[in-house]
C-alpha atoms as a PDB file:
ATOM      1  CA  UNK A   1    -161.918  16.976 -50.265  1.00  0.00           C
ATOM      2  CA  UNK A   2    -160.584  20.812 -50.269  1.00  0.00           C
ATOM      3  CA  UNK A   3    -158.997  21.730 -53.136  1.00  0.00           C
ATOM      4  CA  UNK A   4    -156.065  22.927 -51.501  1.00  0.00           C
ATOM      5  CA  UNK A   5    -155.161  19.893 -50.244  1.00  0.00           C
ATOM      6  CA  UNK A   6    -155.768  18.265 -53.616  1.00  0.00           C
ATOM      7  CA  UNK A   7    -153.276  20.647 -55.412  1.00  0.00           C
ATOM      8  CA  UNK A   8    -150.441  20.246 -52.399  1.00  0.00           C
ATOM      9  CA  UNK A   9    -150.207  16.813 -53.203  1.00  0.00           C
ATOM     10  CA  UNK A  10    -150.603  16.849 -57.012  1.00  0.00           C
ATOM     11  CA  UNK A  11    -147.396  19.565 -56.428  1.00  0.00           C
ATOM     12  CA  UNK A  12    -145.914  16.769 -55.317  1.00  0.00           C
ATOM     13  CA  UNK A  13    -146.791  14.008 -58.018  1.00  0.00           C
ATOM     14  CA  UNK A  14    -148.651  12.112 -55.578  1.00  0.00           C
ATOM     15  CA  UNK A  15    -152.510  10.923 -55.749  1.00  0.00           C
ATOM     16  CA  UNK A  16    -154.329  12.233 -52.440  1.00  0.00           C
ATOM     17  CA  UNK A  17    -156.840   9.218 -52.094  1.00  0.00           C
ATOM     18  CA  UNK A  18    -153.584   6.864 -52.160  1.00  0.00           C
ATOM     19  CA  UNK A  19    -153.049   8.130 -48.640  1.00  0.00           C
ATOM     20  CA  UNK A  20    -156.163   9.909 -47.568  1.00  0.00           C
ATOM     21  CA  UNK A  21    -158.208   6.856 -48.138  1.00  0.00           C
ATOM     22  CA  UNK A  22    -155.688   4.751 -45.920  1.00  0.00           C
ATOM     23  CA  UNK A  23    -156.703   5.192 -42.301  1.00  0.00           C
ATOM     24  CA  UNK A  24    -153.241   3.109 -41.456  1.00  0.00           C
ATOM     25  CA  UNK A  25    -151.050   5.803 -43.099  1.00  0.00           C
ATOM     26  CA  UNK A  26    -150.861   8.930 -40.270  1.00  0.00           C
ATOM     27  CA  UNK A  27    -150.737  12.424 -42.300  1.00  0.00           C
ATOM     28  CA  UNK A  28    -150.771  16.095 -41.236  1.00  0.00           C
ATOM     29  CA  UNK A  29    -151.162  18.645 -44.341  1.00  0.00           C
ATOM     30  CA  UNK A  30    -150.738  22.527 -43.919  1.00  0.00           C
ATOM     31  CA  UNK A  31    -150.589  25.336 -46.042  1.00  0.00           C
ATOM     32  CA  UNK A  32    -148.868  28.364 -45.465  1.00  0.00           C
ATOM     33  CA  UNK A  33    -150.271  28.274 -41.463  1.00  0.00           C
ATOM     34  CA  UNK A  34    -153.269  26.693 -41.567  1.00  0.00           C
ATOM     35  CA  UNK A  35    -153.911  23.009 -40.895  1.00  0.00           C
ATOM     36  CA  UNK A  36    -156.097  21.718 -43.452  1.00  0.00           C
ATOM     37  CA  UNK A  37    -156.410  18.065 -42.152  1.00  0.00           C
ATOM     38  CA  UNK A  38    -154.408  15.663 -39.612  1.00  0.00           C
ATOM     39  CA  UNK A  39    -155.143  11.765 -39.114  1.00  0.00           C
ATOM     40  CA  UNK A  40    -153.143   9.994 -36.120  1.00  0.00           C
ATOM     41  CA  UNK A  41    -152.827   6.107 -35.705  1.00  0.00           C
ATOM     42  CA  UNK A  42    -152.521   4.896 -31.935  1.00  0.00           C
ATOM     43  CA  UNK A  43    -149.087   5.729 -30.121  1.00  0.00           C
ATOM     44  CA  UNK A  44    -148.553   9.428 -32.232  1.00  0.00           C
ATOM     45  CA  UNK A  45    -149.523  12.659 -30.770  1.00  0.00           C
ATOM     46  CA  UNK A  46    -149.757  15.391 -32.181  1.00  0.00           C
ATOM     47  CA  UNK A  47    -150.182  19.203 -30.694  1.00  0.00           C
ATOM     48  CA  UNK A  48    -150.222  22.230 -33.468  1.00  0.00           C
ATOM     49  CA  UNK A  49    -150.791  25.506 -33.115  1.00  0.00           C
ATOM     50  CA  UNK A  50    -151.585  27.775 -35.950  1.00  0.00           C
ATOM     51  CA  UNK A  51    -149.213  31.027 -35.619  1.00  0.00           C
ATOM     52  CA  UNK A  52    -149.389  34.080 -37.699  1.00  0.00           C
ATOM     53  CA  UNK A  53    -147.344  32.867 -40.130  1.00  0.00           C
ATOM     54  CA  UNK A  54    -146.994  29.423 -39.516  1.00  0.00           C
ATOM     55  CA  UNK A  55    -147.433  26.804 -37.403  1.00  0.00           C
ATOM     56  CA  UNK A  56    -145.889  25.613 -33.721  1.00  0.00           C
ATOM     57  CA  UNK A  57    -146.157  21.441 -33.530  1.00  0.00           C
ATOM     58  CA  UNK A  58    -145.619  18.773 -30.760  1.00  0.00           C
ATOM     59  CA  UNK A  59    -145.316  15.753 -32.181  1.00  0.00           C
ATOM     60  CA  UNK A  60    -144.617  12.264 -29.906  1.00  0.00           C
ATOM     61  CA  UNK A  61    -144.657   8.717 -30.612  1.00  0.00           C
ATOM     62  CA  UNK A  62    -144.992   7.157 -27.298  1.00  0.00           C
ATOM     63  CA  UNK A  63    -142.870   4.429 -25.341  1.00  0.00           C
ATOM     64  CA  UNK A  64    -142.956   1.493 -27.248  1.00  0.00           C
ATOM     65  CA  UNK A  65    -144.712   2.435 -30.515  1.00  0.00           C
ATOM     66  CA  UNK A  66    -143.624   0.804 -33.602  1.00  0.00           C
ATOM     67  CA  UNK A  67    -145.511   2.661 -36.376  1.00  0.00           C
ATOM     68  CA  UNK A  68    -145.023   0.376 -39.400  1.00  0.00           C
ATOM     69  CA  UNK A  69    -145.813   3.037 -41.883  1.00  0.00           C
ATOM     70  CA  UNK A  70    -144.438   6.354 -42.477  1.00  0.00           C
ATOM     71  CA  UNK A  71    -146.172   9.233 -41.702  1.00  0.00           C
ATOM     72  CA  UNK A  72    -146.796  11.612 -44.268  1.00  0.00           C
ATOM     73  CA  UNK A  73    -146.463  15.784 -43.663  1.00  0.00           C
ATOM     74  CA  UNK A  74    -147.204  17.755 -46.202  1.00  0.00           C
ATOM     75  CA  UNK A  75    -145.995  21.672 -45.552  1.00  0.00           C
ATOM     76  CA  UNK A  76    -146.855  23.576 -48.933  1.00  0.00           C
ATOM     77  CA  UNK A  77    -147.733  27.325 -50.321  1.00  0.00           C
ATOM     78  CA  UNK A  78    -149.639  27.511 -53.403  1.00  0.00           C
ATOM     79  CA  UNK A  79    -149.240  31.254 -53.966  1.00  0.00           C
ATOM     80  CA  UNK A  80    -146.104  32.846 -55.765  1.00  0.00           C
ATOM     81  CA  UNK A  81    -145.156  35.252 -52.344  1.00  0.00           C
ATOM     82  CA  UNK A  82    -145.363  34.665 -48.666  1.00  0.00           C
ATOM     83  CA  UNK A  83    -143.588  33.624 -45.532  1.00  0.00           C
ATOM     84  CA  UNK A  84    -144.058  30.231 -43.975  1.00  0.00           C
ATOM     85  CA  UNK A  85    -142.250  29.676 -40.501  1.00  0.00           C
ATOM     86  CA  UNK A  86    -142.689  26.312 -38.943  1.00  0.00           C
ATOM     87  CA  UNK A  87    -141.656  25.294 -35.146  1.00  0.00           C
ATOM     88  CA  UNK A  88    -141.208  21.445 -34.439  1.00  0.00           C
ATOM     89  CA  UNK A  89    -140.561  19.511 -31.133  1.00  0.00           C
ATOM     90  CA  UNK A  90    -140.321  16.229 -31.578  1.00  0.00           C
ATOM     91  CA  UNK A  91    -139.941  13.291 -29.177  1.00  0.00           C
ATOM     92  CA  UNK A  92    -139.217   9.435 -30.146  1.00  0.00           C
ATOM     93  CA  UNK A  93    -139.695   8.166 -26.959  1.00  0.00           C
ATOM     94  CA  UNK A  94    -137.735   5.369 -25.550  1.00  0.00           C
ATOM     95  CA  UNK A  95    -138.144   2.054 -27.697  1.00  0.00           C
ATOM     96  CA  UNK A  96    -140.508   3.743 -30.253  1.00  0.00           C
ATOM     97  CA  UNK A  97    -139.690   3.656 -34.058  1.00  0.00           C
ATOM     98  CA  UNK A  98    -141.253   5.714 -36.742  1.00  0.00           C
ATOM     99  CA  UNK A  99    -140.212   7.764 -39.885  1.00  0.00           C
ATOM    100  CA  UNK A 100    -141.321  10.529 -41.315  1.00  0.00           C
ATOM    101  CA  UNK A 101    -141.722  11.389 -44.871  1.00  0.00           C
ATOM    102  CA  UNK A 102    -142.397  15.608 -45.236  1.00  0.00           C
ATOM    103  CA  UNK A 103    -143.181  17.110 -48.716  1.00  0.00           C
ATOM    104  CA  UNK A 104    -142.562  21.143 -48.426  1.00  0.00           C
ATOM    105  CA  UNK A 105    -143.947  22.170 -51.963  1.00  0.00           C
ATOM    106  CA  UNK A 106    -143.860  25.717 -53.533  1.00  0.00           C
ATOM    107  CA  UNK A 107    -144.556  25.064 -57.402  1.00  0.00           C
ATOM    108  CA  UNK A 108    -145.131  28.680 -57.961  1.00  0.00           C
ATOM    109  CA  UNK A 109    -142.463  30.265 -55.512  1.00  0.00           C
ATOM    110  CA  UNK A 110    -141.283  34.056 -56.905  1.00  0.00           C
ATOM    111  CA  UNK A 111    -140.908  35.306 -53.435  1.00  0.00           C
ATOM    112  CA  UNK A 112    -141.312  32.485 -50.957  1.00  0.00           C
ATOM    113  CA  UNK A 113    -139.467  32.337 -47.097  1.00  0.00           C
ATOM    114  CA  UNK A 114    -139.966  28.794 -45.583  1.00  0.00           C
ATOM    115  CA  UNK A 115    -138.181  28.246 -42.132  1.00  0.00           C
ATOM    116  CA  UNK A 116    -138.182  25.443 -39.742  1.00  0.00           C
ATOM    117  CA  UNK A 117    -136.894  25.164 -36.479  1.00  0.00           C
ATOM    118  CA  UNK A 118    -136.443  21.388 -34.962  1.00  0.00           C
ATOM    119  CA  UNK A 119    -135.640  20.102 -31.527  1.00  0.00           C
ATOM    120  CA  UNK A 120    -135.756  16.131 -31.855  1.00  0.00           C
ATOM    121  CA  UNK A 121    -135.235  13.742 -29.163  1.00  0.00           C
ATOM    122  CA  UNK A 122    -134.548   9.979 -29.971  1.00  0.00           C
ATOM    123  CA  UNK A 123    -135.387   8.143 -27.105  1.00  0.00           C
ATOM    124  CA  UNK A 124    -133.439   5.440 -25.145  1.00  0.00           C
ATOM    125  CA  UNK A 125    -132.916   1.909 -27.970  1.00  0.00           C
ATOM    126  CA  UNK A 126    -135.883   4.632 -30.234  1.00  0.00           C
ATOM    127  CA  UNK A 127    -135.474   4.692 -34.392  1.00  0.00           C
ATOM    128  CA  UNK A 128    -136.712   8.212 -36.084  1.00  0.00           C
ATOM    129  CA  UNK A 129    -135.937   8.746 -39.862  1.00  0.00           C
ATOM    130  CA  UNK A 130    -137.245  11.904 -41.296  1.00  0.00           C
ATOM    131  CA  UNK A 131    -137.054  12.562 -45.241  1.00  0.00           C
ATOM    132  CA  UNK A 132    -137.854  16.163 -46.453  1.00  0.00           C
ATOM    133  CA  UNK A 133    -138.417  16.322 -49.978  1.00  0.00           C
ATOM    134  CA  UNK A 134    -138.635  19.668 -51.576  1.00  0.00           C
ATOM    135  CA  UNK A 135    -140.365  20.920 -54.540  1.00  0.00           C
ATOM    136  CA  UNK A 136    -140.129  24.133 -55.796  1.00  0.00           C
ATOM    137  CA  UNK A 137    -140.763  26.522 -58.826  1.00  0.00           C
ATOM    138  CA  UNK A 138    -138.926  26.965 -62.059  1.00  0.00           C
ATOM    139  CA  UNK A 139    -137.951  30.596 -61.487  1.00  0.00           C
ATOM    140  CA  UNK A 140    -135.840  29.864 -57.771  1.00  0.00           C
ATOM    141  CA  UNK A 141    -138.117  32.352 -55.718  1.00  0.00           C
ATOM    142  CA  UNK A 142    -137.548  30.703 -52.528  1.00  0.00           C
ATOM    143  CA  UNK A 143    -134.948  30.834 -49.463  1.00  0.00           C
ATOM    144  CA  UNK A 144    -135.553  27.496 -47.501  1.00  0.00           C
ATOM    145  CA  UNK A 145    -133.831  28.189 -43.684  1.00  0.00           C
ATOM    146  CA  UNK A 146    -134.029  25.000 -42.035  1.00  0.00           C
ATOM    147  CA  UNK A 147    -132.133  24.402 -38.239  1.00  0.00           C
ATOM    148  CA  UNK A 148    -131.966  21.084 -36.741  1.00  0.00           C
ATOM    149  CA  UNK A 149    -131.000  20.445 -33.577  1.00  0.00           C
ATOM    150  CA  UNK A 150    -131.044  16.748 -32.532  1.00  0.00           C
ATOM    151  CA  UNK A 151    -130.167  14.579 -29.103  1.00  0.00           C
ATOM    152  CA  UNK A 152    -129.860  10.933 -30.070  1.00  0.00           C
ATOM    153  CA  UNK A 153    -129.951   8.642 -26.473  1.00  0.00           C
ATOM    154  CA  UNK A 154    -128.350   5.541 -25.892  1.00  0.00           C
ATOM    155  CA  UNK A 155    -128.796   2.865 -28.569  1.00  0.00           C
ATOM    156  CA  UNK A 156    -130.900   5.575 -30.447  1.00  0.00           C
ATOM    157  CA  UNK A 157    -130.977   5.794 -34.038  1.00  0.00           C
ATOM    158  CA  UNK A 158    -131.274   8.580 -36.192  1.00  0.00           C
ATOM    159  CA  UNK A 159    -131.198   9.161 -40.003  1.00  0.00           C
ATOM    160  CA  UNK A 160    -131.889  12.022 -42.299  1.00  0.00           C
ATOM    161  CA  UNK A 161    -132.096  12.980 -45.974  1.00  0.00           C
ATOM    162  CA  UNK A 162    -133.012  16.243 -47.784  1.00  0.00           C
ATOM    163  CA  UNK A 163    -133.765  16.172 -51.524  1.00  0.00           C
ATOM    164  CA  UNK A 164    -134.782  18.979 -53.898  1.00  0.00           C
ATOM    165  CA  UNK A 165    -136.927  16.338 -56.668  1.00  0.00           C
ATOM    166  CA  UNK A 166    -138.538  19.352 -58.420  1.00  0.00           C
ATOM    167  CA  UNK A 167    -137.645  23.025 -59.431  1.00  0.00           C
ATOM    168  CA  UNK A 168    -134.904  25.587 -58.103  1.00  0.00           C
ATOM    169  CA  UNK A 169    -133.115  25.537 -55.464  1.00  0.00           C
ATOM    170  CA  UNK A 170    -133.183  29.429 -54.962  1.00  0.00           C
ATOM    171  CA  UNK A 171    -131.455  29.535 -51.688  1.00  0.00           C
ATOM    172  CA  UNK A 172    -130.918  27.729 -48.906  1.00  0.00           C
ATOM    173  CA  UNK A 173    -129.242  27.878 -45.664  1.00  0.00           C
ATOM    174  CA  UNK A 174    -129.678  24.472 -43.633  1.00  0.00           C
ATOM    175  CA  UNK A 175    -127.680  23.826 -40.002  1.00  0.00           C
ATOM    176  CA  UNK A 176    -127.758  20.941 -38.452  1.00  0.00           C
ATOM    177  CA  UNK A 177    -126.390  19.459 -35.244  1.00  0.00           C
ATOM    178  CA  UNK A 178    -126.881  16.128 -33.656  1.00  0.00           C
ATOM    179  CA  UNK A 179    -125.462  14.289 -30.660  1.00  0.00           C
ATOM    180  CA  UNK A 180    -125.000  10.930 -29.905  1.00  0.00           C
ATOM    181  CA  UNK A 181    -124.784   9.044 -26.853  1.00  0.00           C
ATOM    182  CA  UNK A 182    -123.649   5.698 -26.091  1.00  0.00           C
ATOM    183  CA  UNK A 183    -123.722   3.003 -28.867  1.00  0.00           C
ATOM    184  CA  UNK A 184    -126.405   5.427 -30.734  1.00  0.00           C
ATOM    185  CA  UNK A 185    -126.112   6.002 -34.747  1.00  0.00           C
ATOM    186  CA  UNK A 186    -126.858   8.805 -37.131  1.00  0.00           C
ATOM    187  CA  UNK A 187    -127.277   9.107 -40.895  1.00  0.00           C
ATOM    188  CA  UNK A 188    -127.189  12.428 -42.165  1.00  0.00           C
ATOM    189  CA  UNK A 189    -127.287  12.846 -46.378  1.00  0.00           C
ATOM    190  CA  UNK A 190    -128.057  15.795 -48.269  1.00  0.00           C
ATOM    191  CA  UNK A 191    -128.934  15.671 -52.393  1.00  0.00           C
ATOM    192  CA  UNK A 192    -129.178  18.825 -54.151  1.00  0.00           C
ATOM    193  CA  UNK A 193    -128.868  20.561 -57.546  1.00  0.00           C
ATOM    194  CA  UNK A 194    -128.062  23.982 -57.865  1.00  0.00           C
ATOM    195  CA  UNK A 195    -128.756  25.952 -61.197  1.00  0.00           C
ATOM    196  CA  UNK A 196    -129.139  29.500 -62.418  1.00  0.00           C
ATOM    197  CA  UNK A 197    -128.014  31.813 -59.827  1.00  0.00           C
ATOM    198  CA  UNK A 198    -128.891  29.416 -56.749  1.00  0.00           C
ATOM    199  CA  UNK A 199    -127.285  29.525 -53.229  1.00  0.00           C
ATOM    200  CA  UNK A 200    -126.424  26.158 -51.526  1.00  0.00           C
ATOM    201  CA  UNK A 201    -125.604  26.493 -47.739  1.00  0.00           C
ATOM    202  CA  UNK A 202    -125.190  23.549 -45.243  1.00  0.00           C
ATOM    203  CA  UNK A 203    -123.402  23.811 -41.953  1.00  0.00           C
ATOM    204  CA  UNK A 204    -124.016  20.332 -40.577  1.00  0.00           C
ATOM    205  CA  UNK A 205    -122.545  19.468 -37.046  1.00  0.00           C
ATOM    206  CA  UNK A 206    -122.225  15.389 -35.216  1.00  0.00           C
ATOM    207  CA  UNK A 207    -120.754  15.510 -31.870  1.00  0.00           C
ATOM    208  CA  UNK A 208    -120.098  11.735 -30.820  1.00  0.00           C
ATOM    209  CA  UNK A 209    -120.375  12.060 -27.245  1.00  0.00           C
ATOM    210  CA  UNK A 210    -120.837   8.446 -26.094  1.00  0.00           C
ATOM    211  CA  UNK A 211    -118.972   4.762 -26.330  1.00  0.00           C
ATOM    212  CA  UNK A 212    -119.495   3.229 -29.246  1.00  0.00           C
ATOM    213  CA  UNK A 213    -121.705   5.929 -31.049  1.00  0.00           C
ATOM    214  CA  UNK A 214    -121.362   6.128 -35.032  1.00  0.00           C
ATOM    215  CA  UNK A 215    -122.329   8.953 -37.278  1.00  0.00           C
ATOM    216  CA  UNK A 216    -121.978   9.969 -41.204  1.00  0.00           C
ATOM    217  CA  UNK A 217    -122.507  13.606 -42.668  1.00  0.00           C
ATOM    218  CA  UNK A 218    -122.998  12.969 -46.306  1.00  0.00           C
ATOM    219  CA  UNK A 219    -123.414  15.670 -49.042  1.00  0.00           C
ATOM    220  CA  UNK A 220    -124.154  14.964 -52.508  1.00  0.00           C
ATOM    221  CA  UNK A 221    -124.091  18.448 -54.220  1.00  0.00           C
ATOM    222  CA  UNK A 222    -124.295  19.416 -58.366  1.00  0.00           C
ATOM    223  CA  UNK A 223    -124.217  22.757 -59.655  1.00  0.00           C
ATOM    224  CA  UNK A 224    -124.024  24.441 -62.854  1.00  0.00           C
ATOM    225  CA  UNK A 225    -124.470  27.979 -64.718  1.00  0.00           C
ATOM    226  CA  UNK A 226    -123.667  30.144 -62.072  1.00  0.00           C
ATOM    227  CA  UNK A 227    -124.897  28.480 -58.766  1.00  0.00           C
ATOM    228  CA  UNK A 228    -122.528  28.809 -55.856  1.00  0.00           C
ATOM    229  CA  UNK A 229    -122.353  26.005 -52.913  1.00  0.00           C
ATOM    230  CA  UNK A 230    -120.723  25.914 -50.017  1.00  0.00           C
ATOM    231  CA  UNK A 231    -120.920  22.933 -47.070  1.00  0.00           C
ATOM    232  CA  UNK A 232    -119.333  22.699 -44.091  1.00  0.00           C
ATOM    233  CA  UNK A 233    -119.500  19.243 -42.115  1.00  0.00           C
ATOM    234  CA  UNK A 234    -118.222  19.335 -38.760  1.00  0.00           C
ATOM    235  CA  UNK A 235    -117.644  15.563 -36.683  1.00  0.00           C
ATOM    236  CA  UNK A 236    -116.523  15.052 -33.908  1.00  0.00           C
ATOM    237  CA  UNK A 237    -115.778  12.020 -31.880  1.00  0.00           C
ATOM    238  CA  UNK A 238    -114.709  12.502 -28.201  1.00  0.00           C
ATOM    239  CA  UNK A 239    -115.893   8.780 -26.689  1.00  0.00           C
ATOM    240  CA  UNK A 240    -114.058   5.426 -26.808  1.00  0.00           C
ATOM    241  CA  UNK A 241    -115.317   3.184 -29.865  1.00  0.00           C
ATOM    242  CA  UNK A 242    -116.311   6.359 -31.099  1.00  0.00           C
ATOM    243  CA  UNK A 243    -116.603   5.690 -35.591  1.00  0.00           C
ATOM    244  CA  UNK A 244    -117.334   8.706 -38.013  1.00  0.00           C
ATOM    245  CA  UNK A 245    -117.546   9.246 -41.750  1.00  0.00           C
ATOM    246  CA  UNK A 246    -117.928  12.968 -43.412  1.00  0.00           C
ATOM    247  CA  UNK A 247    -118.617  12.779 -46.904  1.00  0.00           C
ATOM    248  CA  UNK A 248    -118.671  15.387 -49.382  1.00  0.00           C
ATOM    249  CA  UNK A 249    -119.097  15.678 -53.303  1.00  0.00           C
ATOM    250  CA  UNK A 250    -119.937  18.591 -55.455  1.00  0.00           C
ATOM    251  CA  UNK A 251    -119.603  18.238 -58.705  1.00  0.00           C
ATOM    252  CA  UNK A 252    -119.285  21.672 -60.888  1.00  0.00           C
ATOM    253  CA  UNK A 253    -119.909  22.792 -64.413  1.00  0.00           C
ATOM    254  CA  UNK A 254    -120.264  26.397 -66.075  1.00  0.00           C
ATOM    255  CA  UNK A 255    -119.207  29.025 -64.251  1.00  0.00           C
ATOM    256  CA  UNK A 256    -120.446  27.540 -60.832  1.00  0.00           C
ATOM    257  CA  UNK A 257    -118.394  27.641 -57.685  1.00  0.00           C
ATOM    258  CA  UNK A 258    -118.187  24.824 -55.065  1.00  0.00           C
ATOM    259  CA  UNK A 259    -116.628  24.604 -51.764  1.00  0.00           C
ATOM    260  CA  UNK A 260    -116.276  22.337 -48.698  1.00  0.00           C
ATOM    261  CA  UNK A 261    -115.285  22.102 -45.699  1.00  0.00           C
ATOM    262  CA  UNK A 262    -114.927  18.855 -44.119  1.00  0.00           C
ATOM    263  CA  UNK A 263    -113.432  18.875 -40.555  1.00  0.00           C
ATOM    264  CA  UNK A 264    -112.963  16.092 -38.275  1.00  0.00           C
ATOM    265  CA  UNK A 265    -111.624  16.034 -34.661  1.00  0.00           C
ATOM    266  CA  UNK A 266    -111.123  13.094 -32.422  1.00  0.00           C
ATOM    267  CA  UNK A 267    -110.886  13.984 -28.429  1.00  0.00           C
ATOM    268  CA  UNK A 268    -110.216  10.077 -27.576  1.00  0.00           C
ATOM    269  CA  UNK A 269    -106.925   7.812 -28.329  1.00  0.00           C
ATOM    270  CA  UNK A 270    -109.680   4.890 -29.331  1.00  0.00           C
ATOM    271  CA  UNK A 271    -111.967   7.151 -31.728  1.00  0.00           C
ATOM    272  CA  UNK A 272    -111.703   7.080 -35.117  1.00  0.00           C
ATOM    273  CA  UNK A 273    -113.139   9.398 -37.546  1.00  0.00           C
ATOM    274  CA  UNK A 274    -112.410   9.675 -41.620  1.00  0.00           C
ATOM    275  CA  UNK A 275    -113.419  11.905 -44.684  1.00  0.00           C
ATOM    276  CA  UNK A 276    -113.161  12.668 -48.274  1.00  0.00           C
ATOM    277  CA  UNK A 277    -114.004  15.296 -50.261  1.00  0.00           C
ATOM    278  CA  UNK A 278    -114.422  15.508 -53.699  1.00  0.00           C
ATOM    279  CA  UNK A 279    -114.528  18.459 -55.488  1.00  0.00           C
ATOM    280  CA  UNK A 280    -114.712  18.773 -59.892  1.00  0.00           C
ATOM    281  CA  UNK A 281    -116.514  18.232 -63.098  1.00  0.00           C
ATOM    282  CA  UNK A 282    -117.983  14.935 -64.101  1.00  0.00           C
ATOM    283  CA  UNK A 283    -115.631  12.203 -64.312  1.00  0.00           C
ATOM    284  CA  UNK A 284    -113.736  11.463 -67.190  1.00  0.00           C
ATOM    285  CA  UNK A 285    -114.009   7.399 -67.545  1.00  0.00           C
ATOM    286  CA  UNK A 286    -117.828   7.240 -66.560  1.00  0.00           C
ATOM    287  CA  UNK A 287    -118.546  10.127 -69.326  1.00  0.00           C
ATOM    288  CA  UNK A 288    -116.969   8.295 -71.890  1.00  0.00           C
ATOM    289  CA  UNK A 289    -118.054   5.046 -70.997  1.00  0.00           C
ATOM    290  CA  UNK A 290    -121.732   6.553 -71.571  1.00  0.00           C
ATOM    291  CA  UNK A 291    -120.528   8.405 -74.746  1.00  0.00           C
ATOM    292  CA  UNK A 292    -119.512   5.479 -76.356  1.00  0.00           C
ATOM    293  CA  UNK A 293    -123.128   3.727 -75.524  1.00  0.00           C
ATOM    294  CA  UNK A 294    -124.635   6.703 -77.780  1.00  0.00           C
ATOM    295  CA  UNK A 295    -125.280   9.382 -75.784  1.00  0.00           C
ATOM    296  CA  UNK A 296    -124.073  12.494 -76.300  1.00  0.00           C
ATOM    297  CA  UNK A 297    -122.280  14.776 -73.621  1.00  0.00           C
ATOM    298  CA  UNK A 298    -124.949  16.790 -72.310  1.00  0.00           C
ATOM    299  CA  UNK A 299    -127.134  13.826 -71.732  1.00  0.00           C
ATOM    300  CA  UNK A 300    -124.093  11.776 -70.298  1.00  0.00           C
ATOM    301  CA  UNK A 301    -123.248  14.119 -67.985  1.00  0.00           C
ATOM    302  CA  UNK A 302    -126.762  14.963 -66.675  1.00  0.00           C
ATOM    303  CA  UNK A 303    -126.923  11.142 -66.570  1.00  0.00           C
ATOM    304  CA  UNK A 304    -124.092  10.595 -63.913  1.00  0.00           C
ATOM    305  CA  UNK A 305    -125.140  13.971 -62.375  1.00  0.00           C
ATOM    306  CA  UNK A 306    -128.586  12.475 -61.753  1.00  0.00           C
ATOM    307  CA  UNK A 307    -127.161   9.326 -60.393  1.00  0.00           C
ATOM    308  CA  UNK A 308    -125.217  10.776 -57.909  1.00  0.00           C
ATOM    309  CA  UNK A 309    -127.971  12.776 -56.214  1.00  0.00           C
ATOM    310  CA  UNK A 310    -130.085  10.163 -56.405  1.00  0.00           C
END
């Protein structure tokens, strides 16, 4: 086994043969643009290109596939500088289910760009979740632009959830927009921890287009020192039976700054759409219920912090 592809997964806390050695579990592994190994199961396609800088992917589950475990992408650079640009179409075709777990890892990041451009399709009664899991460096070298943009068909259903388990932030500036058709769902959550003198940006957008469709932006966001974040979540319901949730906490401590945005808009006399932000230090009551346990209130608070983004 390449030793790159060792280290990209020990970035990541995870044992390679654990998923290499499983010729059930799909995987595709690159680093920086160069595609150091791919294994498909029956029903998932997979087209890459390697670009200058990155790498240009079609990947498909066909009609009807049910692929019972996730597959596993691993998008990583080892080295302290570089640029990383990543193109994915993806297509859940009708009745097809599959989810998607992909690890982007920079342990060493001083100077690191990673971008990702999306177009998803979630077919006709079709399930996609994708989880992106970031790990990153101590020193927040790295500006993660991700853009989503996602078409959810009838009786589709489509979740997402970003977490930063390792590292700095650095900065980030994610969009995201997803539409849903008749009786389709989405699940959109976003975890992150800003410290230092980290950048949080989300602008995520759910247009609920079709009868019955149901959608929930949820951000989960800590910072501290002198982080800044800012999140906008935009929803939308314009259909009858139309149901949306926007969710937004930040919690803030130091000289951080948090802001959001939540903004709702209902185009039909039988849609319904809700939010709540939340916007402040640690709460009071949980603090000193874990105070009076015997921790002290650094470790409380990092304790609730922690629970909330996970």
């Amino acid at each position: 086994m390449p030793d790159l592809i060792e280290q990209l997964y020990e970035s990541i806390g995870q044992n390679p043969h654990e998923i290499r050695d499983d010729e059930s579990i799909a995987r595709i592994e690159v680093h920086k643009n160069e595609v150091l190994g791919v294994h498909l199961v029956p029903g998932l396609e997979v087209d890459a290109e390697e670009t200058e800088d990155g790498l240009d992917a079609a990947i498909t589950v066909t009609r009807g596939t049910r692929i019972e475990k996730p597959v596993q992408v691993c998008f990583g650079m080892m080295p302290e500088r570089g640029l990383q640009k990543i193109v994915l179409d993806i297509r859940i075709e009708d009745e097809a289910s599959a989810a998607i777990i992909a690890h982007c890892t920079f342990p060493f990041a001083r100077e690191i760009t990673h971008t990702m451009d999306a177009e998803i399709r979630v077919g006709h009664g079709a399930e996609y979740a994708y989880f992106e899991r970031h790990v990153h460096g101590p020193e927040g070298g790295v500006r993660i632009v991700p853009k989503t943009r996602v078409t959810v068909e009838q009786g589709g259903r489509f979740s997402t959830e970003f977490e930063l388990i390792k590292g700095r932030v650095g900065t980030i500036d994610l969009e995201l927009e997803a539409t849903c058709k008749a009786h389709s769902v989405m699940d959109v959550k976003a975890r992150i921890g800003g410290s230092g003198d980290d950048r949080i940006n989300l602008n995520e957008i759910g247009r609920l287009i079709g009868e019955g469709a149901r959608g929930a932006l949820t951000s989960h966001i800590a910072v501290r020192d002198a982080a800044r974040a800012e999140i906008l979540n935009t929803l939308t319901a314009s259909a009858p039976f139309a149901r949306g949730h926007v969710d937004c906490k930040e919690i803030v401590q130091d000289q951080a700054v948090a802001k959001a945005v939540p903004v709702v808009e209902v185009n039909h006399p039988k849609a319904h759409v809700t939010h709540e932000a939340a916007i402040g230090s640690v709460d009071t009551k949980q603090l000193e219920t874990l105070m009076s346990r015997g921790l002290d209130e650094d470790a409380a608070a990092a304790l609730i912090i922690q629970g909330m983004l996970n």
